[in-house]
C-alpha atoms as a PDB file:
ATOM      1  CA  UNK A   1     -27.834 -17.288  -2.765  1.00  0.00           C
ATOM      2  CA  UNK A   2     -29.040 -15.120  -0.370  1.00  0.00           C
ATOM      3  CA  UNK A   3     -31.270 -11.496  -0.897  1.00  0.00           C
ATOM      4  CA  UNK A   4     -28.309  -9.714   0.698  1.00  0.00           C
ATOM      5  CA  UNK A   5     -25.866 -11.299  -1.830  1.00  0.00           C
ATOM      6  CA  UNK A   6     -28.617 -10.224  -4.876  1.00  0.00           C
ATOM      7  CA  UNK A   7     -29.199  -7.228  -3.750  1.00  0.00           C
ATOM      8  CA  UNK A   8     -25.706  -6.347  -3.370  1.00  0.00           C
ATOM      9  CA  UNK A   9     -25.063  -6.511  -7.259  1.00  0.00           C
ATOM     10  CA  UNK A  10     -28.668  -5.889  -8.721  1.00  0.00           C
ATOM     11  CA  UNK A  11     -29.730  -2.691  -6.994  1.00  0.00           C
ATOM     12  CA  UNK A  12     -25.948  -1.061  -7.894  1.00  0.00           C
ATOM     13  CA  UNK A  13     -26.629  -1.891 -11.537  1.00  0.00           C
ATOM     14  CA  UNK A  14     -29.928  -1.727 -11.980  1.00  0.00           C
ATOM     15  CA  UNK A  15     -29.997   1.874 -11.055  1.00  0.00           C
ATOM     16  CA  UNK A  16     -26.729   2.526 -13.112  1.00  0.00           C
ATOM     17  CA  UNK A  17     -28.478   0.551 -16.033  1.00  0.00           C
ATOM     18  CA  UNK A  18     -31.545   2.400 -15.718  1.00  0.00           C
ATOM     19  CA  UNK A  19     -29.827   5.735 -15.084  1.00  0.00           C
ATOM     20  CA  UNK A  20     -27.871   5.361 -18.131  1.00  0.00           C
ATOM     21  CA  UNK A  21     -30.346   3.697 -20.527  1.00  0.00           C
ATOM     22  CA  UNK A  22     -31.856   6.562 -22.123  1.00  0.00           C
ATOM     23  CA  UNK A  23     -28.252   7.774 -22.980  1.00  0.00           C
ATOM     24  CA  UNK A  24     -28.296   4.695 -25.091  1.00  0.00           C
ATOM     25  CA  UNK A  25     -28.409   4.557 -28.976  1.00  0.00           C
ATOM     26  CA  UNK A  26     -28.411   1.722 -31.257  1.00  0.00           C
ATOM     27  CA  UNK A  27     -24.737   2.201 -32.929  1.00  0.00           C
ATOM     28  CA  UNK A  28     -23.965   0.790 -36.422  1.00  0.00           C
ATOM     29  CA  UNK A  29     -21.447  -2.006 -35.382  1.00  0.00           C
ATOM     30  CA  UNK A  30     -20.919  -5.181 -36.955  1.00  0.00           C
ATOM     31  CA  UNK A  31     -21.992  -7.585 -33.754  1.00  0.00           C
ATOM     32  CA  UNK A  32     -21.657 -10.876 -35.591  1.00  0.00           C
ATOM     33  CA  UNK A  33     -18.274 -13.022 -35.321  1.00  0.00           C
ATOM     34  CA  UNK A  34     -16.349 -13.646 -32.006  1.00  0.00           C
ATOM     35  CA  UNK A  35     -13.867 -10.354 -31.635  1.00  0.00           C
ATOM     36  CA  UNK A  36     -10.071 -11.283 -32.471  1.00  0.00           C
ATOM     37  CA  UNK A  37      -8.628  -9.806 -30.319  1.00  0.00           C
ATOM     38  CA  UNK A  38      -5.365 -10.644 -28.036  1.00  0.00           C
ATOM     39  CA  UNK A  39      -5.123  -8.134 -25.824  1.00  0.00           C
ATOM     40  CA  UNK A  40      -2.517  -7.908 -22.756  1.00  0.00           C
ATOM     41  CA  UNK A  41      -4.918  -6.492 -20.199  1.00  0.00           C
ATOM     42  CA  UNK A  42      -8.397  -6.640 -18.438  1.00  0.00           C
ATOM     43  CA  UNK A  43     -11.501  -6.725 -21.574  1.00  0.00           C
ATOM     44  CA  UNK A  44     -14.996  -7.977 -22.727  1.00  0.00           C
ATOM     45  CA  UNK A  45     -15.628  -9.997 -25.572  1.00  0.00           C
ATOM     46  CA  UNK A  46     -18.980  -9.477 -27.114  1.00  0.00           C
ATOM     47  CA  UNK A  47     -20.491 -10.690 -30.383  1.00  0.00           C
ATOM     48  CA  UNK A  48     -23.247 -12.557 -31.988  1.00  0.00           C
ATOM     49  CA  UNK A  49     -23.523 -15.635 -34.326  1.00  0.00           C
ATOM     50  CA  UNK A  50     -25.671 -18.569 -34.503  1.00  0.00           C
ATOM     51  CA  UNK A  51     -25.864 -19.512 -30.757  1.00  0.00           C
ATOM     52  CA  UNK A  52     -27.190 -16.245 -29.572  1.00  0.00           C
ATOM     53  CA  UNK A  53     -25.830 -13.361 -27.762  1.00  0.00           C
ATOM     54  CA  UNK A  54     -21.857 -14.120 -26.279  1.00  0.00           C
ATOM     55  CA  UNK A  55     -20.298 -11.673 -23.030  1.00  0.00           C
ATOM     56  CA  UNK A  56     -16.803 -12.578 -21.986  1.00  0.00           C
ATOM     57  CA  UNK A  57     -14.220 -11.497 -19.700  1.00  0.00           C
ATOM     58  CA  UNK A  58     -10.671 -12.167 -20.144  1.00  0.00           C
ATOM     59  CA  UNK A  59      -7.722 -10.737 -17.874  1.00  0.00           C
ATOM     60  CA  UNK A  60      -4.110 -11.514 -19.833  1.00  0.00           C
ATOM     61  CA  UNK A  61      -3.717 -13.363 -16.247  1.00  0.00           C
ATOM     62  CA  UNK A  62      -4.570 -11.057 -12.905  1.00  0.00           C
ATOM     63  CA  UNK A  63      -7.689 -10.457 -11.457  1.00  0.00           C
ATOM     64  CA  UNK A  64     -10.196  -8.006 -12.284  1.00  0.00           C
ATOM     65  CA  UNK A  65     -14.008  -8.024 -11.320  1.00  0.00           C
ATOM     66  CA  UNK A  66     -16.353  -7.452 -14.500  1.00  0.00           C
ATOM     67  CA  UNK A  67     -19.858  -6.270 -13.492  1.00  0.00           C
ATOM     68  CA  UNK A  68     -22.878  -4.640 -15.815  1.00  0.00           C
ATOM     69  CA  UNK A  69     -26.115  -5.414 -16.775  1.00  0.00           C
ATOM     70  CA  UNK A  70     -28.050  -6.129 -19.878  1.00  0.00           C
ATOM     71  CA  UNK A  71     -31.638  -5.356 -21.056  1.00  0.00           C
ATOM     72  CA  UNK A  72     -33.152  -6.606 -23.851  1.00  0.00           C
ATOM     73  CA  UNK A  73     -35.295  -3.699 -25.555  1.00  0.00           C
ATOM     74  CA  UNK A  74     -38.671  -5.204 -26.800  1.00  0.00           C
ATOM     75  CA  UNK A  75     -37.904  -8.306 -26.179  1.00  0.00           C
ATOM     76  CA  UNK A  76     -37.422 -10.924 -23.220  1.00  0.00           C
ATOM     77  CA  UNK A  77     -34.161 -13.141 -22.482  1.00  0.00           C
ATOM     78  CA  UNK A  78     -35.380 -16.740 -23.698  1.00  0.00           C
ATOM     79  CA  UNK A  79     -32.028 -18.875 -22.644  1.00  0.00           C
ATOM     80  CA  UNK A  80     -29.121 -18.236 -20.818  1.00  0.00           C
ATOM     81  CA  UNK A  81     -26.253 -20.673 -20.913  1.00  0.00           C
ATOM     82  CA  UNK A  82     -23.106 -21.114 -19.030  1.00  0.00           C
ATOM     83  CA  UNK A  83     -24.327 -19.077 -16.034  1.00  0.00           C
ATOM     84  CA  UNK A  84     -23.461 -22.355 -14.325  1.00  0.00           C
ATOM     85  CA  UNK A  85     -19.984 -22.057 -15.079  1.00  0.00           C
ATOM     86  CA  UNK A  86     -19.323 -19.229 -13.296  1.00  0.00           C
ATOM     87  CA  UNK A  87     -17.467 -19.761  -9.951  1.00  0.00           C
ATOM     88  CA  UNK A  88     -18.721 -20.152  -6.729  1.00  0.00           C
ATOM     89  CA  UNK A  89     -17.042 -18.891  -3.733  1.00  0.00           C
ATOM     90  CA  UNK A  90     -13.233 -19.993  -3.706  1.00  0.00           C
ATOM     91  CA  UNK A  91     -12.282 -21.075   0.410  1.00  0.00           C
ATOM     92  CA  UNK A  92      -8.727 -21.056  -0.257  1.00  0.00           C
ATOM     93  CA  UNK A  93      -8.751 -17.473  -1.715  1.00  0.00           C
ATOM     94  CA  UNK A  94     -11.835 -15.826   0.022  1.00  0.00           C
ATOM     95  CA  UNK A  95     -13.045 -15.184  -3.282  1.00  0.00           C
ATOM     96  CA  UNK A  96     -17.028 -13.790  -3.791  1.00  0.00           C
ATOM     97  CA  UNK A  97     -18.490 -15.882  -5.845  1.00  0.00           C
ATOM     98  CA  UNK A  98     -19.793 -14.975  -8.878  1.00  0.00           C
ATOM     99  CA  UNK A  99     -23.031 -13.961  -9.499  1.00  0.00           C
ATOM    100  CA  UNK A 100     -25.924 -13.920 -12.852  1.00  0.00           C
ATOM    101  CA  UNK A 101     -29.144 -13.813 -12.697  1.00  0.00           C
ATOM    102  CA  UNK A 102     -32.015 -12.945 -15.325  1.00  0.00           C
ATOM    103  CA  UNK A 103     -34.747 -10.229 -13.748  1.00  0.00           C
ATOM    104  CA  UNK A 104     -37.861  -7.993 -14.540  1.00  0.00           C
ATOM    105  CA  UNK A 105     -39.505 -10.759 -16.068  1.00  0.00           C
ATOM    106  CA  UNK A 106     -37.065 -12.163 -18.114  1.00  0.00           C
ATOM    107  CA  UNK A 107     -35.717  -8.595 -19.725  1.00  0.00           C
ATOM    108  CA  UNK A 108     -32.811  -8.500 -17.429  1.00  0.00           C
ATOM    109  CA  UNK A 109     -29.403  -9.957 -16.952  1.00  0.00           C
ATOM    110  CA  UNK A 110     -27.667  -8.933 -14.002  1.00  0.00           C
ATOM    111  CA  UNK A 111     -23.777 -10.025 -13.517  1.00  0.00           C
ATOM    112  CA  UNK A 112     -20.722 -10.099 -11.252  1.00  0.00           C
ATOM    113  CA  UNK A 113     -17.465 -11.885 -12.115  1.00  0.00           C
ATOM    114  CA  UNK A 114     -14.452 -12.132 -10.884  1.00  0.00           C
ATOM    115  CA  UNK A 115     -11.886 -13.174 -13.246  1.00  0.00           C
ATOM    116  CA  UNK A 116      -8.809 -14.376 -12.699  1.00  0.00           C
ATOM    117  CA  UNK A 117      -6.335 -16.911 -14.914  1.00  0.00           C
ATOM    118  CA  UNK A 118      -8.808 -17.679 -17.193  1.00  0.00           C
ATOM    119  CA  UNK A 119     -12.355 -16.024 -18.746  1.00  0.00           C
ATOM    120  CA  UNK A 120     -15.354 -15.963 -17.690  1.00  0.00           C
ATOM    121  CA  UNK A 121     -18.954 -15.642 -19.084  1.00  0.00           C
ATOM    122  CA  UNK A 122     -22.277 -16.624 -20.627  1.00  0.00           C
ATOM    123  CA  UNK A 123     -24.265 -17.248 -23.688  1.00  0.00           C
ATOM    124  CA  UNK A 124     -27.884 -15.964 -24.093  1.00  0.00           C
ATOM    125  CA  UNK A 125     -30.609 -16.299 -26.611  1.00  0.00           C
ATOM    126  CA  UNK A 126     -33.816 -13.474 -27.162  1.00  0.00           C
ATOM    127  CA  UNK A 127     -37.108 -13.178 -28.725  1.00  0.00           C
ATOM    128  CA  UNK A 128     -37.133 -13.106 -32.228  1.00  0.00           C
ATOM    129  CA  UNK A 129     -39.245  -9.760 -31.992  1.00  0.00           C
ATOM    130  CA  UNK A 130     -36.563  -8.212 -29.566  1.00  0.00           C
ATOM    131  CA  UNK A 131     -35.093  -4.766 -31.136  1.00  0.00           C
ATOM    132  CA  UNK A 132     -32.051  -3.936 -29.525  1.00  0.00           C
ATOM    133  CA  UNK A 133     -29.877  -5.230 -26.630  1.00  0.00           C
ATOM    134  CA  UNK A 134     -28.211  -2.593 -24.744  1.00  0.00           C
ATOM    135  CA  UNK A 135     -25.603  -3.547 -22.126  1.00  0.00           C
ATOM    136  CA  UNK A 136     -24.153  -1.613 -19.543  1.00  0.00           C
ATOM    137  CA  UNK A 137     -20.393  -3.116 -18.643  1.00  0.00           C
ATOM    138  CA  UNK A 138     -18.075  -2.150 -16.268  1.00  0.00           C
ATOM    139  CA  UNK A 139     -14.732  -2.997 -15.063  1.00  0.00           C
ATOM    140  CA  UNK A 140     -13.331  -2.842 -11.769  1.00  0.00           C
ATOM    141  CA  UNK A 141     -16.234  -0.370 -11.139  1.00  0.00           C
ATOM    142  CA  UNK A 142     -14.874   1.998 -13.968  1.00  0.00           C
ATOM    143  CA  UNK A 143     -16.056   2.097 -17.877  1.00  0.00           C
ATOM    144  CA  UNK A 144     -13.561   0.988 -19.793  1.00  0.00           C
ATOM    145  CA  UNK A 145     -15.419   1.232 -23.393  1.00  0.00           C
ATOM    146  CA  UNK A 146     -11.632   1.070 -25.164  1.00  0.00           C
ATOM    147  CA  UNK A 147     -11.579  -2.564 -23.245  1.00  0.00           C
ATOM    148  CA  UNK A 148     -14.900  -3.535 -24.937  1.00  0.00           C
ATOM    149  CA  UNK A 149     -14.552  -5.527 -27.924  1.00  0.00           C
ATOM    150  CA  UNK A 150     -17.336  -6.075 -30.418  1.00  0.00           C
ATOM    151  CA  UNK A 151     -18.120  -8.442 -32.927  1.00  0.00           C
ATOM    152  CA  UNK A 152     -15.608 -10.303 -35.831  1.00  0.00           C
ATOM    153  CA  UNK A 153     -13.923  -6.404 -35.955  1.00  0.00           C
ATOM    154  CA  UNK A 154     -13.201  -6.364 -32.659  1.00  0.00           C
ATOM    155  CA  UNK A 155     -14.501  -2.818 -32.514  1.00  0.00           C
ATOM    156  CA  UNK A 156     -14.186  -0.888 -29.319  1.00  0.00           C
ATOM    157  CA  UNK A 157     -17.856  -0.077 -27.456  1.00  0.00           C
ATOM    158  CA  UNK A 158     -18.471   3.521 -28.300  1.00  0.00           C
ATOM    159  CA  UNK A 159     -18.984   4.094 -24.681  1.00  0.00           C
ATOM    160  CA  UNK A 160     -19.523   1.795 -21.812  1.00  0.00           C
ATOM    161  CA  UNK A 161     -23.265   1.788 -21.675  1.00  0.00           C
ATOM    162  CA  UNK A 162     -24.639   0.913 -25.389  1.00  0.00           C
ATOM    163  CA  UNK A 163     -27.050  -0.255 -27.695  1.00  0.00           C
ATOM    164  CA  UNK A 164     -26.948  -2.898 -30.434  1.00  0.00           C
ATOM    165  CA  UNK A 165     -29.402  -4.363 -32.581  1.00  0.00           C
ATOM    166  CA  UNK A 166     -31.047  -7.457 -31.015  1.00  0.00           C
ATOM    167  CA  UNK A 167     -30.649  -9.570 -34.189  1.00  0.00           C
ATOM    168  CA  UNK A 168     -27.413  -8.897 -36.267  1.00  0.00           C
ATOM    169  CA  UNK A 169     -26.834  -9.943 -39.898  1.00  0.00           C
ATOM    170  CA  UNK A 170     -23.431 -12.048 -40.533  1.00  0.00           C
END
């Protein structure tokens, strides 16, 4: 990957992250339990359980691109899985390939999918000391927090940039 391609999704975000992080609360939502949710159009799925942390995109079928970034509060990023998984660029479509990296030693994770038939995302795992996680997701370059569902509840993100506790009970 080239520092063009990087820099073309991690100084956007970074900047919104860090512009919106002290906007950020920890809110009282129940993060443990995959979200059940079936919904006909463009979303995240996040939630915790025994794995770790879970962010997916799903898009009832057209494409959307998902983009946002993630910083762990107190804590560093310790594993990330299925970054590997994400797409690289499509010839036949002319797709940009999807990007994820982990920055600012190891309190970052930076992402760009593009989503099409089928969802998209990672897993990742934090310190036990980490406090809080607070993501920052967007979709199609717009917040969306209705389209962000959270935890077994499948409760909507109380705004697009927020906070959760780092370690959440079942």
């Amino acid at each position: 990957m080239t520092l063009s391609k990087v820099c073309r999704i991690a100084i956007p975000v970074a900047l919104c992250l860090f512009t919106c992080s002290a906007l950020a609360q920890v809110v009282d939502i129940k993060a443990y339990g995959r979200p059940r949710n079936t919904s006909k159009f463009a979303h995240y799925e996040v939630w915790y359980d025994e794995e770790g942390w879970h962010v997916r995109s799903d898009t009832a079928g057209k494409s959307h691109l998902f983009a946002g970034g993630i910083e762990v509060v107190g804590g560093k990023v310790t594993k990330v899985t299925n970054f590997e998984s994400l797409e690289a660029v499509n010839k036949k479509k002319k797709k940009r390939p999807d990007i994820g990296q982990v920055t600012d030693n190891n309190k970052k994770i930076l992402f760009e999918m593009r989503t099409e038939e089928y969802g998209d995302g990672f897993t990742f795992q934090v310190t036990e000391g980490a406090k809080s996680i607070r993501f920052r997701l967007l979709i199609d370059g717009h917040t969306e927090p209705e389209r962000i569902f959270i935890g077994g509840r499948s409760q909507p993100a109380p705004a697009a940039t927020f906070e959760l506790d780092a370690h959440p009970a079942p």
